[in-house]
Every structure is written in structure tokens, then in C-alpha cells.
Protein backbone atom coordinates (compact mmCIF):
# COMPACT_ATOMS: atom_id res chain seq x y z
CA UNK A 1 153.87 34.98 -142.94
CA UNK A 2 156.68 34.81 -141.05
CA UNK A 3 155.79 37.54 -138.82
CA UNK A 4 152.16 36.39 -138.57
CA UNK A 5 153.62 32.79 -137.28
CA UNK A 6 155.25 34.34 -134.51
CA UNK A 7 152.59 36.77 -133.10
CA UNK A 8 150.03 33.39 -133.36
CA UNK A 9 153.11 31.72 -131.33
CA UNK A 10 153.32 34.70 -128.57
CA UNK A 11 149.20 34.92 -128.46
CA UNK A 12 148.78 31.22 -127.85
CA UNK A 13 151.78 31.21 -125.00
CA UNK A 14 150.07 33.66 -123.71
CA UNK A 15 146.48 32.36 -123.74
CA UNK A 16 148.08 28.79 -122.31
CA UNK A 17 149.70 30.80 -119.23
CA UNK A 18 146.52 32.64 -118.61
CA UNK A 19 144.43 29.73 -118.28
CA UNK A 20 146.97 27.98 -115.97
CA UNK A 21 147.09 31.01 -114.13
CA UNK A 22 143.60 31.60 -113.91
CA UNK A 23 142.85 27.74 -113.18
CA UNK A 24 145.04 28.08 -109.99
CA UNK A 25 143.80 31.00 -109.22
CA UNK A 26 139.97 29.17 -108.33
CA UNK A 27 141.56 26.36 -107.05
CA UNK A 28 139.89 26.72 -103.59
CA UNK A 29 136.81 27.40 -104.75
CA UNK A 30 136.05 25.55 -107.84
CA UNK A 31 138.42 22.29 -107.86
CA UNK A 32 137.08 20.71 -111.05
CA UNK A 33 136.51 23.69 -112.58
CA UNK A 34 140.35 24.69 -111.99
CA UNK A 35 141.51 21.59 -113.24
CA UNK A 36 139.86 21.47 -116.60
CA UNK A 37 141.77 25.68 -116.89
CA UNK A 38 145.28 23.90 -115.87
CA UNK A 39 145.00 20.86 -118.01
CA UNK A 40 143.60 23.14 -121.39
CA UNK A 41 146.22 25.46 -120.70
CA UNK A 42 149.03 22.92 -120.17
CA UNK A 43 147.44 20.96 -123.91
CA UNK A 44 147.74 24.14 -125.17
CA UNK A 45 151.51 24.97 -124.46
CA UNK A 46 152.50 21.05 -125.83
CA UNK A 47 150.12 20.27 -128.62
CA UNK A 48 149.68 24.31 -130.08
CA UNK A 49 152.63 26.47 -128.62
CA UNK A 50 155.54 24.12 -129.28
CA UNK A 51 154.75 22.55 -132.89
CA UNK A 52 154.39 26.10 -133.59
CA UNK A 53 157.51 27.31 -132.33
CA UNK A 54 159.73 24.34 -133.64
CA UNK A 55 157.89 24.76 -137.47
CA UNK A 56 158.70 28.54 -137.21
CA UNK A 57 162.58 27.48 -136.02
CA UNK A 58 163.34 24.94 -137.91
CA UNK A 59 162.04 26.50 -142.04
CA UNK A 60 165.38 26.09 -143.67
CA UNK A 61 167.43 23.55 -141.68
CA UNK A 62 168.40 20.59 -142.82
CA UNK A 63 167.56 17.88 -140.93
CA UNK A 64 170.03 15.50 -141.75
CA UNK A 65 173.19 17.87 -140.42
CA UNK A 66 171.79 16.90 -137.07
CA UNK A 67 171.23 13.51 -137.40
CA UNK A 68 174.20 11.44 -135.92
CA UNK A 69 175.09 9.67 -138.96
CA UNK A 70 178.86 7.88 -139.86
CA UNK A 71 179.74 11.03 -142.17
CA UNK A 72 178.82 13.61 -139.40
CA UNK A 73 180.27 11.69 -136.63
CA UNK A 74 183.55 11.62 -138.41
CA UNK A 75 183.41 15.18 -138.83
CA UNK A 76 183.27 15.53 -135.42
CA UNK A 77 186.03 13.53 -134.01
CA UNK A 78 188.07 15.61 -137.38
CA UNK A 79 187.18 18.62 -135.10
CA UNK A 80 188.52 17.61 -132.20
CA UNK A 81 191.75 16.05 -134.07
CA UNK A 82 192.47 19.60 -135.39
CA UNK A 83 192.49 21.47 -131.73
CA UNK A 84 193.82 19.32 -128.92
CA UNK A 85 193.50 22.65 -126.25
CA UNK A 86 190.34 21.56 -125.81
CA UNK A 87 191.18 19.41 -123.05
């Protein structure tokens, strides 16, 4: 599955930049036309391509190490404590 997630990923990139590609390519001729190829294309790369990507990136993490909460923010500033050549 894991595999199969990421060649769906690439394909549907790649479908979104060919349709943006292809919409400005008929721009002079067909103006509405083109349009409707950009906008599909440019749906496709927010609403397909990246929920796709961030699901395939984020199986295993655990949310709540990135959320800025008291405990992590403390072990943050205990970070910084520990090597003052940072500065």
C-alpha cells in the first residue's frame, strides 16, 4: 500500500501540472476553455495531491510532539539551556 499511495501521489501531480500546462497552452485561443484546464488542475494539486501527500507523510507521527504545548515548550527552552554556543 505504501508504494501504491505514492505512485497515485506522483500520477495525480502529474495529471494537475498537465492540465495547467495544457490550459495555458490554449490560452489565446480558447479563454474559457483554458480557464476551466488551470482551475481543475490547480483543485487538483490542493484538494487531491496534497491530502495525499501529507496522509502518506505523516502514518506514524504523533501529532501531539508538534503541538506547542507547556511540556514541549519546556523542553525546548531545556535545549537551549544545555548549549549556550548557539548564540
Amino acid at each position: 500500500m505504501k508504494f501504491k499511495l505514492k505512485y497515485i501521489t506522483v500520477l495525480a501531480l502529474l495529471i494537475s501540472i498537465g492540465l495547467i500546462l495544457y490550459g495555458f497552452g490554449i490560452k489565446e485561443e480558447q479563454t474559457a476553455r483554458a480557464n476551466k484546464f488551470i482551475g481543475a488542475g490547480t483543485a487538483g494539486l490542493f484538494l487531491v495531491v496534497m491530502p495525499l501527500f501529507l496522509f502518506k507523510e505523516s502514518k506514524g507521527k504523533n501529532m501531539k510532539d508538534y503541538m506547542l504545548t507547556k511540556e514541549n515548550i519546556e523542553k525546548m527552552q531545556a535545549k537551549d539551556r544545555k548549549n549556550p554556543d548557539n548564540q
